[in-house]
Protein backbone atom coordinates (compact mmCIF):
# COMPACT_ATOMS: atom_id res chain seq x y z
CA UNK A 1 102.26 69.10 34.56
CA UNK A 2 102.89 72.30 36.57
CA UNK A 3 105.62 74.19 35.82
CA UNK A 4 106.44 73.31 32.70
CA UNK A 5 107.50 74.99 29.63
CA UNK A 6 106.72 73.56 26.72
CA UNK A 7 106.61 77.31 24.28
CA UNK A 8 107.93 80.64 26.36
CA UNK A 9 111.58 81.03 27.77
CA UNK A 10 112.09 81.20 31.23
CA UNK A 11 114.22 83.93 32.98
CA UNK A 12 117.84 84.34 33.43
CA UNK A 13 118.94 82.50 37.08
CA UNK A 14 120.41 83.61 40.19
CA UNK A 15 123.54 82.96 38.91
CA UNK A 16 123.24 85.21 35.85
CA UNK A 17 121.96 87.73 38.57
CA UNK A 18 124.67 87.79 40.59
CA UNK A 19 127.85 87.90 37.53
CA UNK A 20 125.16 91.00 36.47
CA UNK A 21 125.46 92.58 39.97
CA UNK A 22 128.47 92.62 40.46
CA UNK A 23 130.18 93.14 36.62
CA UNK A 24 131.52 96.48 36.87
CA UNK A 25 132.67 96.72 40.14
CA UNK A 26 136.22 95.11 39.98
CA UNK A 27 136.01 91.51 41.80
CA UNK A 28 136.28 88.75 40.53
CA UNK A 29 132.75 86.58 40.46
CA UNK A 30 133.46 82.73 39.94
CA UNK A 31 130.47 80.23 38.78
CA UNK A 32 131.10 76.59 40.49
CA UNK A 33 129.77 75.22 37.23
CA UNK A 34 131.45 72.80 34.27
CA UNK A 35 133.63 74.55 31.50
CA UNK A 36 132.05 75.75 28.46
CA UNK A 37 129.42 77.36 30.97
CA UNK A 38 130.16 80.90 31.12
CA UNK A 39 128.75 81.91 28.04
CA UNK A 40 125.28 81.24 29.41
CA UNK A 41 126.11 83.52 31.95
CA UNK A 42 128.36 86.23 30.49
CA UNK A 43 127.05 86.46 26.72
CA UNK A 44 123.61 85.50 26.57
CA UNK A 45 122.60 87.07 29.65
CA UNK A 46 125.13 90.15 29.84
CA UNK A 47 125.38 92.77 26.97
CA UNK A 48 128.51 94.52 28.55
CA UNK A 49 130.92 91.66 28.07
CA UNK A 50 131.43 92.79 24.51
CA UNK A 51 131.91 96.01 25.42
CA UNK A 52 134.30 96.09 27.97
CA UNK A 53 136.33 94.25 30.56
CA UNK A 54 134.52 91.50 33.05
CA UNK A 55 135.87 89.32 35.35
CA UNK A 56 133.15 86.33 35.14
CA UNK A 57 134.90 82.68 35.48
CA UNK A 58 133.94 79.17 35.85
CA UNK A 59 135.30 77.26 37.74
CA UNK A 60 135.52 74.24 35.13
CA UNK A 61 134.24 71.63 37.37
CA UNK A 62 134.36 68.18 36.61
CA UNK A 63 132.40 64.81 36.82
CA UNK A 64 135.50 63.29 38.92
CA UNK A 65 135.43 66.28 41.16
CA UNK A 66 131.95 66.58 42.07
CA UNK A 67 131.59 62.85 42.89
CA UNK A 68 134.69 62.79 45.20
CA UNK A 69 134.03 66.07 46.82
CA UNK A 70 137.38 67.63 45.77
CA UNK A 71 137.00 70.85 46.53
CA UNK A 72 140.67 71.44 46.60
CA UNK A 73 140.69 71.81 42.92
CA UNK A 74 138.11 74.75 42.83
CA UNK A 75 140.29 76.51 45.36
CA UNK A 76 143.54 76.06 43.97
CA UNK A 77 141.96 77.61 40.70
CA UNK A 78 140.67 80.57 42.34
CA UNK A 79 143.84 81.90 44.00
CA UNK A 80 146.12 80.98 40.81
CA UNK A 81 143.32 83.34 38.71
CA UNK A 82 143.32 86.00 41.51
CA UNK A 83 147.09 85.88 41.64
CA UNK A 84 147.25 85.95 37.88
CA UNK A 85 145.09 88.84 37.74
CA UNK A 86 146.66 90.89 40.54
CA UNK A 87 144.05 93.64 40.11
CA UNK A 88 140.69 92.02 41.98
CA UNK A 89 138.78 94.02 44.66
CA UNK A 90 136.96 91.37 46.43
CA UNK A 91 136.20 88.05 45.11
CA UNK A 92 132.63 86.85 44.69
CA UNK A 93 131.87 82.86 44.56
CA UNK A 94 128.91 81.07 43.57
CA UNK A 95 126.72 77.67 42.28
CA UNK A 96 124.98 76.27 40.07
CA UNK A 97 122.76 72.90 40.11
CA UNK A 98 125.75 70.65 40.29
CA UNK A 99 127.36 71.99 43.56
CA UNK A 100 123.62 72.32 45.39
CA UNK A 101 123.66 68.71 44.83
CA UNK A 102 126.78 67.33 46.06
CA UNK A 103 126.45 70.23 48.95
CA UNK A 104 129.23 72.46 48.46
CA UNK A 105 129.73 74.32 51.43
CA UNK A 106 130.44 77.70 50.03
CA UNK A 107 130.82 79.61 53.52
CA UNK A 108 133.78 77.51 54.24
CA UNK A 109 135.52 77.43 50.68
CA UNK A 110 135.06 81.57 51.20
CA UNK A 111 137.10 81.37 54.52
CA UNK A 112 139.42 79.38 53.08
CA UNK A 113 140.27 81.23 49.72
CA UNK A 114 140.33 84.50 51.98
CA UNK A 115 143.18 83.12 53.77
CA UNK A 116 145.06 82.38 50.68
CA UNK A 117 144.55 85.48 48.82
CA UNK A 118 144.02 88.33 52.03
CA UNK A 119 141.22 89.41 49.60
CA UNK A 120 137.45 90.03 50.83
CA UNK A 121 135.20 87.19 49.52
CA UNK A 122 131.79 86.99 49.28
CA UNK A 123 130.13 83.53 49.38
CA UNK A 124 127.06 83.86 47.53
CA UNK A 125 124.03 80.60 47.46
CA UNK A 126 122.96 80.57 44.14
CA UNK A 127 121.91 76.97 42.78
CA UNK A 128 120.92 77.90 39.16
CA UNK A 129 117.38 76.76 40.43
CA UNK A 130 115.84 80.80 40.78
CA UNK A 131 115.64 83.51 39.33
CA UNK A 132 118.08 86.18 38.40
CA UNK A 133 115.90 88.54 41.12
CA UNK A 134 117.54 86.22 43.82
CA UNK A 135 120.80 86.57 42.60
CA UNK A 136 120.84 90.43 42.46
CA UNK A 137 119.27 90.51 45.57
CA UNK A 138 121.87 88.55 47.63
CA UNK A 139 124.91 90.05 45.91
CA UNK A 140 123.72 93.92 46.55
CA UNK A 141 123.07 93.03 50.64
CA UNK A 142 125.85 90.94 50.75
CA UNK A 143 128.09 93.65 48.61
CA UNK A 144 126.75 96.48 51.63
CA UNK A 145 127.57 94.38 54.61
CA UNK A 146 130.89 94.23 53.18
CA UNK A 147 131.76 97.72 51.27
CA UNK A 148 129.21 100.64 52.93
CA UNK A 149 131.04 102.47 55.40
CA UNK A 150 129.20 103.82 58.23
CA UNK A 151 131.20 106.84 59.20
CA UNK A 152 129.74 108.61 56.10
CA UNK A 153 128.19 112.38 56.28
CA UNK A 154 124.11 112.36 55.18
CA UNK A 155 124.04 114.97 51.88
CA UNK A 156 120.93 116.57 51.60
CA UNK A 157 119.34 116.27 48.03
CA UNK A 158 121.23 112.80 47.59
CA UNK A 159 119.86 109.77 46.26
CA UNK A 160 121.24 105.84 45.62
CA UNK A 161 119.75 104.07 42.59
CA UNK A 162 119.20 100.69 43.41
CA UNK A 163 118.70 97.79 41.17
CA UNK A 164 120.18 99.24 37.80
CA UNK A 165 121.12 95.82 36.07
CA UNK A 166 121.16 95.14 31.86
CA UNK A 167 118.94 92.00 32.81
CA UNK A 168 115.99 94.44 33.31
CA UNK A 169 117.94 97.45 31.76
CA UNK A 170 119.69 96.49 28.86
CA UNK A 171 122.39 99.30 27.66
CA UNK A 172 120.16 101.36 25.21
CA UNK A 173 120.43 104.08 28.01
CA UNK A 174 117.25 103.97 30.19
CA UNK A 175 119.67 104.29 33.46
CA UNK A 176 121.58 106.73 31.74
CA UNK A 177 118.01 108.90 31.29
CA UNK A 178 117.04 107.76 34.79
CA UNK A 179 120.07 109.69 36.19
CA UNK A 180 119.27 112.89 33.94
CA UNK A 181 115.91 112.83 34.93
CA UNK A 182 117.04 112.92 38.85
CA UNK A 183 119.07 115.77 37.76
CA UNK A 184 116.07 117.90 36.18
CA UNK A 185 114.09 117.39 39.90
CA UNK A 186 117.03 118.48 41.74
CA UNK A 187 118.49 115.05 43.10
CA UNK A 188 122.32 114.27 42.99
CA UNK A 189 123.00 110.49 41.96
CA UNK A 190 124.59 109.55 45.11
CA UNK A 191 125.53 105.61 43.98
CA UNK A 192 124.10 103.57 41.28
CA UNK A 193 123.31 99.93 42.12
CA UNK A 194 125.35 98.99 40.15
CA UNK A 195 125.67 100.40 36.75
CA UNK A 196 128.32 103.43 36.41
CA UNK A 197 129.58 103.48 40.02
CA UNK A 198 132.57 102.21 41.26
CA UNK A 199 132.91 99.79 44.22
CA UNK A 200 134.40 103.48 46.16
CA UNK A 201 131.12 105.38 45.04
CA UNK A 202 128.58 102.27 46.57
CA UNK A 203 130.49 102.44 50.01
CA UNK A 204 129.33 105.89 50.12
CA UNK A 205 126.08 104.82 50.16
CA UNK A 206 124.92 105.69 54.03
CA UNK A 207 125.18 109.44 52.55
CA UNK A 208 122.32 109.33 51.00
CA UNK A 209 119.14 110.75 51.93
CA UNK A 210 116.53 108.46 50.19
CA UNK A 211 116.96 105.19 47.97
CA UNK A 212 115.25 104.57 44.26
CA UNK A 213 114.14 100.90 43.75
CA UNK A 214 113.75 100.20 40.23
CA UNK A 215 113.75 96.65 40.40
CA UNK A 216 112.49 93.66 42.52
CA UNK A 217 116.09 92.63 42.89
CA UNK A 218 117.02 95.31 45.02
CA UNK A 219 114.15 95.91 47.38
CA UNK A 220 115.87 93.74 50.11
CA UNK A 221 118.76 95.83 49.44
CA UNK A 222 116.51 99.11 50.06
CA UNK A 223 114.99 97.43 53.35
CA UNK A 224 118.73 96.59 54.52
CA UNK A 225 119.76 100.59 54.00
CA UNK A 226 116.39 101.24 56.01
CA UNK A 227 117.38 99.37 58.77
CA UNK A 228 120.94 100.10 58.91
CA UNK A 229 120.95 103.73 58.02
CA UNK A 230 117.88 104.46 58.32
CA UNK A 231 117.44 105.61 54.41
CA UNK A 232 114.22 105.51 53.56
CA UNK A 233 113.20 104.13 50.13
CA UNK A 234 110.85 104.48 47.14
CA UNK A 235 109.60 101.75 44.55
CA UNK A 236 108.90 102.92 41.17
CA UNK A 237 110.51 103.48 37.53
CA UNK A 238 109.97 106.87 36.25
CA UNK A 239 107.92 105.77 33.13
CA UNK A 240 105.97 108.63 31.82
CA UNK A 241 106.00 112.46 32.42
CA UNK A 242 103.13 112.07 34.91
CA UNK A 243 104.57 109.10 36.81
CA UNK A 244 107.67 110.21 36.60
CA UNK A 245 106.15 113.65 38.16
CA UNK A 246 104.44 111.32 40.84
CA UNK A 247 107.76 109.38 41.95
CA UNK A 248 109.97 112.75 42.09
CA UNK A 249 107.27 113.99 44.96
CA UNK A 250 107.65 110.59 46.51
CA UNK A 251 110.81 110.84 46.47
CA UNK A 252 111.00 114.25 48.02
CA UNK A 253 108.51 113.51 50.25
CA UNK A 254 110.57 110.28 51.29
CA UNK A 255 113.63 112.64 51.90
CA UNK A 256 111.05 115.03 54.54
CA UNK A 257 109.37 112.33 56.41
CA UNK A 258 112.23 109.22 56.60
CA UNK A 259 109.33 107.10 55.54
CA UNK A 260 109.33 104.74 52.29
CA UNK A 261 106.90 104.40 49.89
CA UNK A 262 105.53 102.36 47.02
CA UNK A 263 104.24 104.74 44.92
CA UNK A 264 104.24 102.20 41.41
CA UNK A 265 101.17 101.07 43.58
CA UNK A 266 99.93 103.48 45.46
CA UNK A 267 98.70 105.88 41.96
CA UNK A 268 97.09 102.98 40.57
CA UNK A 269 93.77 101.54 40.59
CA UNK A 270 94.24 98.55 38.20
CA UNK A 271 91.81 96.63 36.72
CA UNK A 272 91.60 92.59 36.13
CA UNK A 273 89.38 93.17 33.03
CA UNK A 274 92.00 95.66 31.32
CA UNK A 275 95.52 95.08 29.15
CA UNK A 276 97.68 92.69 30.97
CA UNK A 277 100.99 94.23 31.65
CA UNK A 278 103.27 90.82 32.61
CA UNK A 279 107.52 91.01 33.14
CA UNK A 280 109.34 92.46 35.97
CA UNK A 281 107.24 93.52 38.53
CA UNK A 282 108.48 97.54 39.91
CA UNK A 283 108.76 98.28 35.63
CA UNK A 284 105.43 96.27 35.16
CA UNK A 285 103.45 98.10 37.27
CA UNK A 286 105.34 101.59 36.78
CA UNK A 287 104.55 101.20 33.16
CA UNK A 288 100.93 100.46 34.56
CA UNK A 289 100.78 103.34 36.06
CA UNK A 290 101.94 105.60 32.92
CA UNK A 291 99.19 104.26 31.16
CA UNK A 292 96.60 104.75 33.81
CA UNK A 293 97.70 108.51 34.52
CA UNK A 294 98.45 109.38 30.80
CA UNK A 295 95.58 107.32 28.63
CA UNK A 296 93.15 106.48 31.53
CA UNK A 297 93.89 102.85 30.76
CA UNK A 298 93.94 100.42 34.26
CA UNK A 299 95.97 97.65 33.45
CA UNK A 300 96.67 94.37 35.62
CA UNK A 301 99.79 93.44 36.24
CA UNK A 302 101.03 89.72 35.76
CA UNK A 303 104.16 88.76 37.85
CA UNK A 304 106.14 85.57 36.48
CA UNK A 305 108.88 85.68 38.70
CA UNK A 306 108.93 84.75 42.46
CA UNK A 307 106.33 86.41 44.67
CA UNK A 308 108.46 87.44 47.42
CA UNK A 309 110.30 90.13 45.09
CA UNK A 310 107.47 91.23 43.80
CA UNK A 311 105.39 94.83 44.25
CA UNK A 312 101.20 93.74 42.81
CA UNK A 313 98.53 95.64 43.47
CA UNK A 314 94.70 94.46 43.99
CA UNK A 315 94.03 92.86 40.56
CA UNK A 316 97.51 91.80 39.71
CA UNK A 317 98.22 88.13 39.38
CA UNK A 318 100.85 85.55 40.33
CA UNK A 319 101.75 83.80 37.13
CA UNK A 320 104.50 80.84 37.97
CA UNK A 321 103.85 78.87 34.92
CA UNK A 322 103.49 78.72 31.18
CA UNK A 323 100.01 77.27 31.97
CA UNK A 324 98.84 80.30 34.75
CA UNK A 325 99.94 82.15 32.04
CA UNK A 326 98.12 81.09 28.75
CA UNK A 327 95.26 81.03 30.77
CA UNK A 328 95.22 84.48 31.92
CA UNK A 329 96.32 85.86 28.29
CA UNK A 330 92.77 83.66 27.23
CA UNK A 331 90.73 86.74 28.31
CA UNK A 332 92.85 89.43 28.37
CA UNK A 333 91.96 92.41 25.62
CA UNK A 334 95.71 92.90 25.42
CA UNK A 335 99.12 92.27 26.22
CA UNK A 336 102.49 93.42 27.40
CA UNK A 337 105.08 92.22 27.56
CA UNK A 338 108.00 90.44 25.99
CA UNK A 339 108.04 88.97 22.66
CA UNK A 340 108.36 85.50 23.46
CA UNK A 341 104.99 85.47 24.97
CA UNK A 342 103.37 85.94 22.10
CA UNK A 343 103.11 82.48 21.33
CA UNK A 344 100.62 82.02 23.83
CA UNK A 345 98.44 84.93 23.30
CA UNK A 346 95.44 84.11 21.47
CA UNK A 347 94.71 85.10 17.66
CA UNK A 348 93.63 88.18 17.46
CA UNK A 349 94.42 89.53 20.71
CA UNK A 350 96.15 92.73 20.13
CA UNK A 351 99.66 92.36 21.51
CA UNK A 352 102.60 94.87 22.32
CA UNK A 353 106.02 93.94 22.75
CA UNK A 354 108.51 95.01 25.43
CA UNK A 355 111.58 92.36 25.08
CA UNK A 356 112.98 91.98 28.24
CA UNK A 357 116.80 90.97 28.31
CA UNK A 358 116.11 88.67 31.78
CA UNK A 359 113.71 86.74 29.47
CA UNK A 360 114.76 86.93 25.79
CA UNK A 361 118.51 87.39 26.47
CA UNK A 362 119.68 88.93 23.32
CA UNK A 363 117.14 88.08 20.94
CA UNK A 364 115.46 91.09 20.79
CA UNK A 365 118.10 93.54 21.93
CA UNK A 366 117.23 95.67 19.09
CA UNK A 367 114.47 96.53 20.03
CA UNK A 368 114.69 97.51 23.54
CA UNK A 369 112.49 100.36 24.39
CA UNK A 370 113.72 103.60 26.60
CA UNK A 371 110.87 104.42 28.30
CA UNK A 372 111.81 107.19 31.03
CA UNK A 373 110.23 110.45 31.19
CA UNK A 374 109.02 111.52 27.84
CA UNK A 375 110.41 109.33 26.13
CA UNK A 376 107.14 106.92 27.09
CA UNK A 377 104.79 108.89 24.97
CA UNK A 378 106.94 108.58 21.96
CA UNK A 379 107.90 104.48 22.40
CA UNK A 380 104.95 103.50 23.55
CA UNK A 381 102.10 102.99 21.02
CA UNK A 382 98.50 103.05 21.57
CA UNK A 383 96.91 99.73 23.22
């Protein structure tokens, strides 16, 4: 059967995308799910909860209240926990399988709570059923329309980092070295989508002169500041002194001409014989890249997640099952990628691991890799 896995995880879901989102930015984010659910969301998936503060619920719905529709009950329990709180900025609901299938109406129960509580909410149509790229993706537009403020003056040199999330992050400080490394090329962190900003720095947004895209899940996000404020945007993750070199002139370039680029692509000639490269797809083929400009190594790029949130290349590969993906690994000379693939790469085949939290949760948190800048050379072995 298609789509079915029988030996490798599958990613984190919207759901877990959108309590990732929005975690440090002070509202309140509510799963319509049954109790004893937020763990999957808020442990396994998010590294910060034992670090600090985070308003992630559940709504604790119930057999009785999903058959009878009573969607008085998840109401009522959202405006007590706002009013018992007394400190949210906005509040953020959304599903998971259960709701899509009794068709919860989440526009409406957003109206409604607003009314109650005079706070901004933010329906959100998650269903547990995608991945966490959908998730992220909805909450960051969604979060914009709401929070950016138009009347805001354009600062040359400025720049918004968009898609900074532990799910293809972790906390072992590759955003921190992603903001030092826009220092050293003369850019000023503007926002950061949405790790170490606050909900006042991302309405500030529209000052910005050009938008970094380091991850799938924010590339609609990048498109909607195109359109709006006319910010143009660049793909890539600054993997590698010579990519890294690469995306900083992109990104300058970006700022000169208003025009956005893709340049985890665009320096890349990839090759469907070479090392297979599979996770995330703006990392995948940024890391791709690295090895192409730094070891003369093409790569191809697999892509496990959904195709429209994707960045491949000529060469790369859609891989939406365990099955695509075993049989691409068959005659592959390497791999990439996170370790709970390797039970599908063949004996023998020389395998590198780069755990992914979206994928492996906290399994292999340990051994998360920072690979910005220099660091690449030094993390990365020799494939």
């Amino acid at each position: 059967m298609k789509a079915v896995s029988t030996v490798i995880s599958i990613h984190s879901s919207d759901t877990a995308g959108v309590c990732s989102a929005l975690y440090e930015l002070g509202g309140m984010t509510v799963v319509h799910d049954a109790s004893g659910c937020n763990s999957t969301y808020a442990t396994h998936d998010e590294p910060r909860w034992y670090e600090g503060n985070g308003m992630v619920y559940i709504s604790a719905l119930t057999e009785a209240e999903a058959i009878m529709g009573d969607d008085d009950a998840f109401v009522t329990r959202v405006v007590r926990a706002a009013e018992d709180l007394g400190t949210c900025r906005f509040i953020a609901i959304c599903g998971s399988p259960m709701p899509m299938m009794v068709g919860t109406d989440f526009d409406a129960l957003a109206k409604i709570i607003a009314e109650r509580t005079s706070l901004p909410v933010i329906p959100l149509h998650t269903n547990g059923m995608r991945s966490y790229l959908a998730g992220m993706a909805e909450s960051f537009t969604a979060l914009a329309e709401r929070f950016c403020r138009e009347e805001v003056q354009k600062c040359p040199g400025t720049v918004n980092v968009l898609g900074a999330t532990p799910l293809d992050f972790s906390v072992n400080g590759q955003v921190e070295s992603i903001r030092a490394w826009l220092r050293e090329e003369g850019f000023q962190v503007r926002s950061c989508w949405a790790m170490g900003s606050s909900l006042d720095e991302l309405s500030l947004a529209a000052g910005a002169e050009v938008d970094l895209v380091i991850s799938s899940g924010a590339l609609a996000l990048g498109a909607y500041f195109e359109r709006r404020f006319g910010i143009p945007f660049v793909a890539g993750v600054p993997v590698g002194e010579k990519f890294a070199a690469f995306l900083a002139e992109a990104l300058r370039e970006a700022a000169r001409s208003g025009r956005s680029s893709r340049p985890c692509l665009d320096c890349r000639r990839g090759d469907p014989a070479g090392p297979c490269v599979i996770g995330e797809t703006v990392m995948s083929v940024s890391i791709a890249c690295a090895l192409e400009l730094e070891r003369a190594l093409p790569c191809r790029v697999l892509d496990p997640l959904e195709p429209e949130f994707g960045l491949r290349g000529p060469g790369d590969l859609s891989v939406p099952d365990e099955a695509a993906v075993a049989s691409v690994f068959a005659g592959a000379p390497a791999v990439i990628g996170d370790p709970l693939y390797r039970p599908v790469v063949p004996a023998g085949t020389p395998f590198i691991a780069l755990p992914h939290e979206a994928f492996s949760g906290r399994c292999f948190r340990k051994g998360m890799k920072n690979l910005i800048g220099r660091n690449f050379a030094k993390e990365f072995p020799s494939c």
